[in-house]
C-alpha atoms as a PDB file:
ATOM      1  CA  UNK A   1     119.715  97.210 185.934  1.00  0.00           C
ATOM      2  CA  UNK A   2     116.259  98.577 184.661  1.00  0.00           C
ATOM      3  CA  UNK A   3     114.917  95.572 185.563  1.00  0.00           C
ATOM      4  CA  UNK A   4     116.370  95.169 188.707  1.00  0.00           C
ATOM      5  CA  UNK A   5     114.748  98.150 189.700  1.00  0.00           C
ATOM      6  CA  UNK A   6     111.617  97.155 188.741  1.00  0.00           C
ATOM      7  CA  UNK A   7     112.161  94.532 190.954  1.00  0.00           C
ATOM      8  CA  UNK A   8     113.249  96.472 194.100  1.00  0.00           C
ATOM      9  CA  UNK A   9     110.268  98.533 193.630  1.00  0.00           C
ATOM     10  CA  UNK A  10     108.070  95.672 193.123  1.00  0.00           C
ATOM     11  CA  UNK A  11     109.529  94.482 196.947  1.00  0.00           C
ATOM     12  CA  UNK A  12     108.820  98.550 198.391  1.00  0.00           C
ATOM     13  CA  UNK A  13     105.086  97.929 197.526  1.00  0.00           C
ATOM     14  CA  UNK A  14     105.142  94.249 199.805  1.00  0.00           C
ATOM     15  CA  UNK A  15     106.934  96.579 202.124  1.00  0.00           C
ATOM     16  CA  UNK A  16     110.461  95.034 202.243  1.00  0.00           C
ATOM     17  CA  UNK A  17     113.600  97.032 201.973  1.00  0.00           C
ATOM     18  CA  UNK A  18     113.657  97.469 197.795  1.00  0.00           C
ATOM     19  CA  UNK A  19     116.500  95.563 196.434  1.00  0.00           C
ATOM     20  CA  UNK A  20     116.286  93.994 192.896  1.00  0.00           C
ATOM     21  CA  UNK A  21     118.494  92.012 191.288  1.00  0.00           C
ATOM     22  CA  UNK A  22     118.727  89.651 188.049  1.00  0.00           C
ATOM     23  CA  UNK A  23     121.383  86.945 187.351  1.00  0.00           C
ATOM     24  CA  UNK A  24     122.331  86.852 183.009  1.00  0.00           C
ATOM     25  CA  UNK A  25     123.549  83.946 181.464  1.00  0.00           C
ATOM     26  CA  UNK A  26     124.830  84.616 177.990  1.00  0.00           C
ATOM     27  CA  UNK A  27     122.313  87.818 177.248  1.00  0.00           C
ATOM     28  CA  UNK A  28     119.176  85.818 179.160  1.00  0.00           C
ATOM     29  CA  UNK A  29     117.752  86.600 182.519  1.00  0.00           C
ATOM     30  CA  UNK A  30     117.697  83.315 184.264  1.00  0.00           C
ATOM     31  CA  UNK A  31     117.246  84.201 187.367  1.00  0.00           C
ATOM     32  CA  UNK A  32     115.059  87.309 189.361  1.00  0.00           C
ATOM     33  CA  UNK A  33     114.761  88.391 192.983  1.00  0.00           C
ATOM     34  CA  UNK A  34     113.671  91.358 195.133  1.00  0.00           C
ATOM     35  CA  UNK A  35     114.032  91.382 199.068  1.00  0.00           C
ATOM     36  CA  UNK A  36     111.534  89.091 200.796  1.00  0.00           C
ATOM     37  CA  UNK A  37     112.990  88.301 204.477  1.00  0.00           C
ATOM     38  CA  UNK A  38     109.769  89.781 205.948  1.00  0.00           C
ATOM     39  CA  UNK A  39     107.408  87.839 203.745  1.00  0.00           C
ATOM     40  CA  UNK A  40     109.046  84.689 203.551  1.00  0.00           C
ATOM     41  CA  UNK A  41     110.206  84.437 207.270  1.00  0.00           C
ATOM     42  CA  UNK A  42     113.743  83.871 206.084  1.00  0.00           C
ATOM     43  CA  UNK A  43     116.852  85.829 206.535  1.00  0.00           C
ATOM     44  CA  UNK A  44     118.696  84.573 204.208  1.00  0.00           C
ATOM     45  CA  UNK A  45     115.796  85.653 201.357  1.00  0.00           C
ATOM     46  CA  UNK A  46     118.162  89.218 199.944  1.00  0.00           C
ATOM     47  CA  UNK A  47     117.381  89.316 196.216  1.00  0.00           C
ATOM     48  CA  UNK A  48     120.668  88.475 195.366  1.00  0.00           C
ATOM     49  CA  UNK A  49     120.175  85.224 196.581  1.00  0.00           C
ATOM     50  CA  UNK A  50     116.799  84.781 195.542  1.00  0.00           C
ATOM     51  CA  UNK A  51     118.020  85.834 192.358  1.00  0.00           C
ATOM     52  CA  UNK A  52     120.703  83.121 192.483  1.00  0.00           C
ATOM     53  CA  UNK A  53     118.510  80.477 193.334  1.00  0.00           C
ATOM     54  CA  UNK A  54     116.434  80.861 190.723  1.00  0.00           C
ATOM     55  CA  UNK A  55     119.299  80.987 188.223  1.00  0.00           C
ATOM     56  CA  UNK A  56     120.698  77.318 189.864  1.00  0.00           C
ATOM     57  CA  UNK A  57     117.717  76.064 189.345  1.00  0.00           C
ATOM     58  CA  UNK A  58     117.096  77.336 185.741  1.00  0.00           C
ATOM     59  CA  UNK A  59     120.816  75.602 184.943  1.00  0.00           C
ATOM     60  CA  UNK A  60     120.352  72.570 186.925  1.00  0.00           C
ATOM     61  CA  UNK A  61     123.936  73.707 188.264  1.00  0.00           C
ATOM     62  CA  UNK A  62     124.767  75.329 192.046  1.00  0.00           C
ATOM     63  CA  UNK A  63     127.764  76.670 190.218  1.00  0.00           C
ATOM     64  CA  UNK A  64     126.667  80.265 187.796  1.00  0.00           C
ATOM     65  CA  UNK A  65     129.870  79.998 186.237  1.00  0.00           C
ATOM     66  CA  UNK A  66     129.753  82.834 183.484  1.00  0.00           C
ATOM     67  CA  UNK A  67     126.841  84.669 184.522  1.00  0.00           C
ATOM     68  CA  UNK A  68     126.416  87.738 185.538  1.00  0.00           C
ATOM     69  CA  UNK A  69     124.776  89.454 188.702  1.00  0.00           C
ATOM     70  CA  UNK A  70     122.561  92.576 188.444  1.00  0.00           C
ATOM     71  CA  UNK A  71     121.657  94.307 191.995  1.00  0.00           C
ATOM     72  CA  UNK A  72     119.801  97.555 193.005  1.00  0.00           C
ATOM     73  CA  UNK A  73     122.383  98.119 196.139  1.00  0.00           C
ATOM     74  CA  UNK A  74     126.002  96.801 197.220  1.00  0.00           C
ATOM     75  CA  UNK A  75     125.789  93.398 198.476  1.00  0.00           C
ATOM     76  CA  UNK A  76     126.009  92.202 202.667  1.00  0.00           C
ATOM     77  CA  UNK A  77     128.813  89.770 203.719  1.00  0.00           C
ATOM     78  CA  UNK A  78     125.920  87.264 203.721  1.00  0.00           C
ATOM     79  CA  UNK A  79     125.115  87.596 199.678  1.00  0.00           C
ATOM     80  CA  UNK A  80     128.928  88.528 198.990  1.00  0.00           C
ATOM     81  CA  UNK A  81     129.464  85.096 200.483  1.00  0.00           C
ATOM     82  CA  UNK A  82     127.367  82.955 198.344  1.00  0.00           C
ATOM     83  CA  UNK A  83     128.106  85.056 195.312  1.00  0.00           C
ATOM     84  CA  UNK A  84     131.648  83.441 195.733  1.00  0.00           C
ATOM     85  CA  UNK A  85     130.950  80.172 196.069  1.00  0.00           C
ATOM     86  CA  UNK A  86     128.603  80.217 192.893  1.00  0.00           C
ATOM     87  CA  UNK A  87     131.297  81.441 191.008  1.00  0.00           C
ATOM     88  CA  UNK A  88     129.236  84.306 189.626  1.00  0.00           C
ATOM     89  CA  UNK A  89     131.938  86.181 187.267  1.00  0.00           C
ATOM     90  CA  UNK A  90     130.586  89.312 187.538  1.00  0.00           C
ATOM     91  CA  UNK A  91     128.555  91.760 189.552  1.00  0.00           C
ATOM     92  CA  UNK A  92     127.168  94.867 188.945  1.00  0.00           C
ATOM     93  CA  UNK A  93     125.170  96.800 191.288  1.00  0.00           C
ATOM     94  CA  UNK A  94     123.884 100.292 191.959  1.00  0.00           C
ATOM     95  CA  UNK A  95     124.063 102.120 195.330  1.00  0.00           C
ATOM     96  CA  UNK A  96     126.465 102.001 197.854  1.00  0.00           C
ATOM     97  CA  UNK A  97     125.932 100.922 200.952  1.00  0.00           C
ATOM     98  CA  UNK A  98     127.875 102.016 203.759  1.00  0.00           C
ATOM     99  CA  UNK A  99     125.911 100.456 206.595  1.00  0.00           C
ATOM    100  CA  UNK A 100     126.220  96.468 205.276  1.00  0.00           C
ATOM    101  CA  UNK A 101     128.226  97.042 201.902  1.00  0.00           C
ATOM    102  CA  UNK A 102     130.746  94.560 201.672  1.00  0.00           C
ATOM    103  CA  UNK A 103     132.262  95.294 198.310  1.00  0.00           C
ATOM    104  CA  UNK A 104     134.288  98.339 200.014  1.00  0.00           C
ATOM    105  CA  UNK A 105     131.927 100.264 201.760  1.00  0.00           C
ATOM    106  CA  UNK A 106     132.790  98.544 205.111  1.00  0.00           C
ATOM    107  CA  UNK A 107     134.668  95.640 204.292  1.00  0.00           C
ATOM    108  CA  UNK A 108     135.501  94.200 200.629  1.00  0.00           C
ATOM    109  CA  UNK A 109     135.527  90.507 200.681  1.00  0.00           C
ATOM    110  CA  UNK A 110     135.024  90.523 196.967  1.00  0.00           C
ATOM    111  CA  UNK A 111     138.845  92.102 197.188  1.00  0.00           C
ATOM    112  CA  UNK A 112     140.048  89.374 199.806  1.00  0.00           C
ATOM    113  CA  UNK A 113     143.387  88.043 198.074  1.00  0.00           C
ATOM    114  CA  UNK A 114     142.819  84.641 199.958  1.00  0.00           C
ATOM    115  CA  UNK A 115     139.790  83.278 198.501  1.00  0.00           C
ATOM    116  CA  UNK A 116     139.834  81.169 195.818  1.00  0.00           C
ATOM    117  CA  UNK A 117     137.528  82.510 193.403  1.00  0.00           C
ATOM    118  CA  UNK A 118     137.463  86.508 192.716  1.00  0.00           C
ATOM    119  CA  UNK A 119     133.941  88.190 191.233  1.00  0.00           C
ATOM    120  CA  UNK A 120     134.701  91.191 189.061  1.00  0.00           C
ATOM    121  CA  UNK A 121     132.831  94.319 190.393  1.00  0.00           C
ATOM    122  CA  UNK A 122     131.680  96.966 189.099  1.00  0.00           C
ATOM    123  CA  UNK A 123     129.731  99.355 190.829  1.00  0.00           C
ATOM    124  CA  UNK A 124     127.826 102.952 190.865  1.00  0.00           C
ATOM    125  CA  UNK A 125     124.921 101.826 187.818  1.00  0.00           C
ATOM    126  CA  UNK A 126     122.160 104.065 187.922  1.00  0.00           C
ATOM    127  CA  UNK A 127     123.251 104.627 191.467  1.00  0.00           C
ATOM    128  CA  UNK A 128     121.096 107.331 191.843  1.00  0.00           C
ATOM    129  CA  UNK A 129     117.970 106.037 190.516  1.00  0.00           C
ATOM    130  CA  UNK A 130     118.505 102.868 192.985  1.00  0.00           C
ATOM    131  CA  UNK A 131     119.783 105.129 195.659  1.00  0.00           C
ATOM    132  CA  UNK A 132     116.396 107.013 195.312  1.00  0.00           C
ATOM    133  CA  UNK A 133     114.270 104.417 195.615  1.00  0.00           C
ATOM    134  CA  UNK A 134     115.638 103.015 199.399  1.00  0.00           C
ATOM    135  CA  UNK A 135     115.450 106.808 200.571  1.00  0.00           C
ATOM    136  CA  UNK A 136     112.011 107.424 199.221  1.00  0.00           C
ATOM    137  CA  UNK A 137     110.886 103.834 200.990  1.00  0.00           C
ATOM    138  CA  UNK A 138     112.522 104.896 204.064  1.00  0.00           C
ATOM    139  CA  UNK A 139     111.393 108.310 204.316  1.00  0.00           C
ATOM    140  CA  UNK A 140     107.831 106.725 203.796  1.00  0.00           C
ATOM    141  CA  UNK A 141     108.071 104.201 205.919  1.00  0.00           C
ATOM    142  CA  UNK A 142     109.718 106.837 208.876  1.00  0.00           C
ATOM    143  CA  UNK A 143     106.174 109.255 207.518  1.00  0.00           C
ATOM    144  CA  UNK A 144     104.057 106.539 208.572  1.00  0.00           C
ATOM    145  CA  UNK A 145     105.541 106.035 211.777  1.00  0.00           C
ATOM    146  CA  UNK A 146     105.062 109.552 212.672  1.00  0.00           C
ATOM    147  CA  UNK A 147     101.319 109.542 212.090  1.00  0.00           C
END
């Protein structure tokens, strides 16, 4: 997760939203994102699935079967979505987020009994520390605007 962060800080200073997140295979990061919608002129660029892009390509396999999925804050429907159908067997992530979270903080399709495949979740890793670094972006970015 300490690298995640790195990661989500690394996307503050090229002033996205800071979000982080690694994929691990088998104790090796194969895969690395941070937030880059703004930069990249993409919506669907969230770290997570930079992240998992990476990681496909790295295996030569759409399909992260085994791997594991590091991110700064609770994944959107969007990134839930396509953490499903890459199989990723577990996630881990750090803040909640109770605007777009959809691993329970508004809806929980990682919990939806009808899908096929089920991601284990665990959440609330150095929550605070990832928590802290979208409030002190925002707060910055809501400074600037004032001036």
């Amino acid at each position: 997760m300490q690298l995640a962060l790195k990661l989500a800080q690394a996307a503050a200073q090229a002033g996205e939203v800071p979000v982080g997140a690694i994929v691990v295979k088998d104790a090796v990061v194969i895969g690395r994102g941070s937030n880059a919608p703004i930069g990249l002129h993409d919506p669907t660029a969230h770290a997570e699935i930079v992240a998992m892009r990476e990681a496909a390509k790295h295996l030569g396999n759409y399909r992260l079967v085994d791997c594991t999925l590091y991110v700064t804050l609770e994944p959107c429907a969007m990134c839930c979505g396509a953490i499903q159908h890459a199989r990723i067997a577990k996630l881990v992530y750090g803040a909640s987020d109770p605007k777009t979270g959809a691993c329970g903080s508004v809806i929980n399709i990682m919990a939806e009994p009808k899908l096929n495949h089920h991601t284990e979740v665990i959440d609330g890793i150095l929550a605070q520390e990832c928590g802290a670094v979208l409030t002190d972006f925002f707060r910055q970015r809501r400074l600037n605007k004032s001036q």
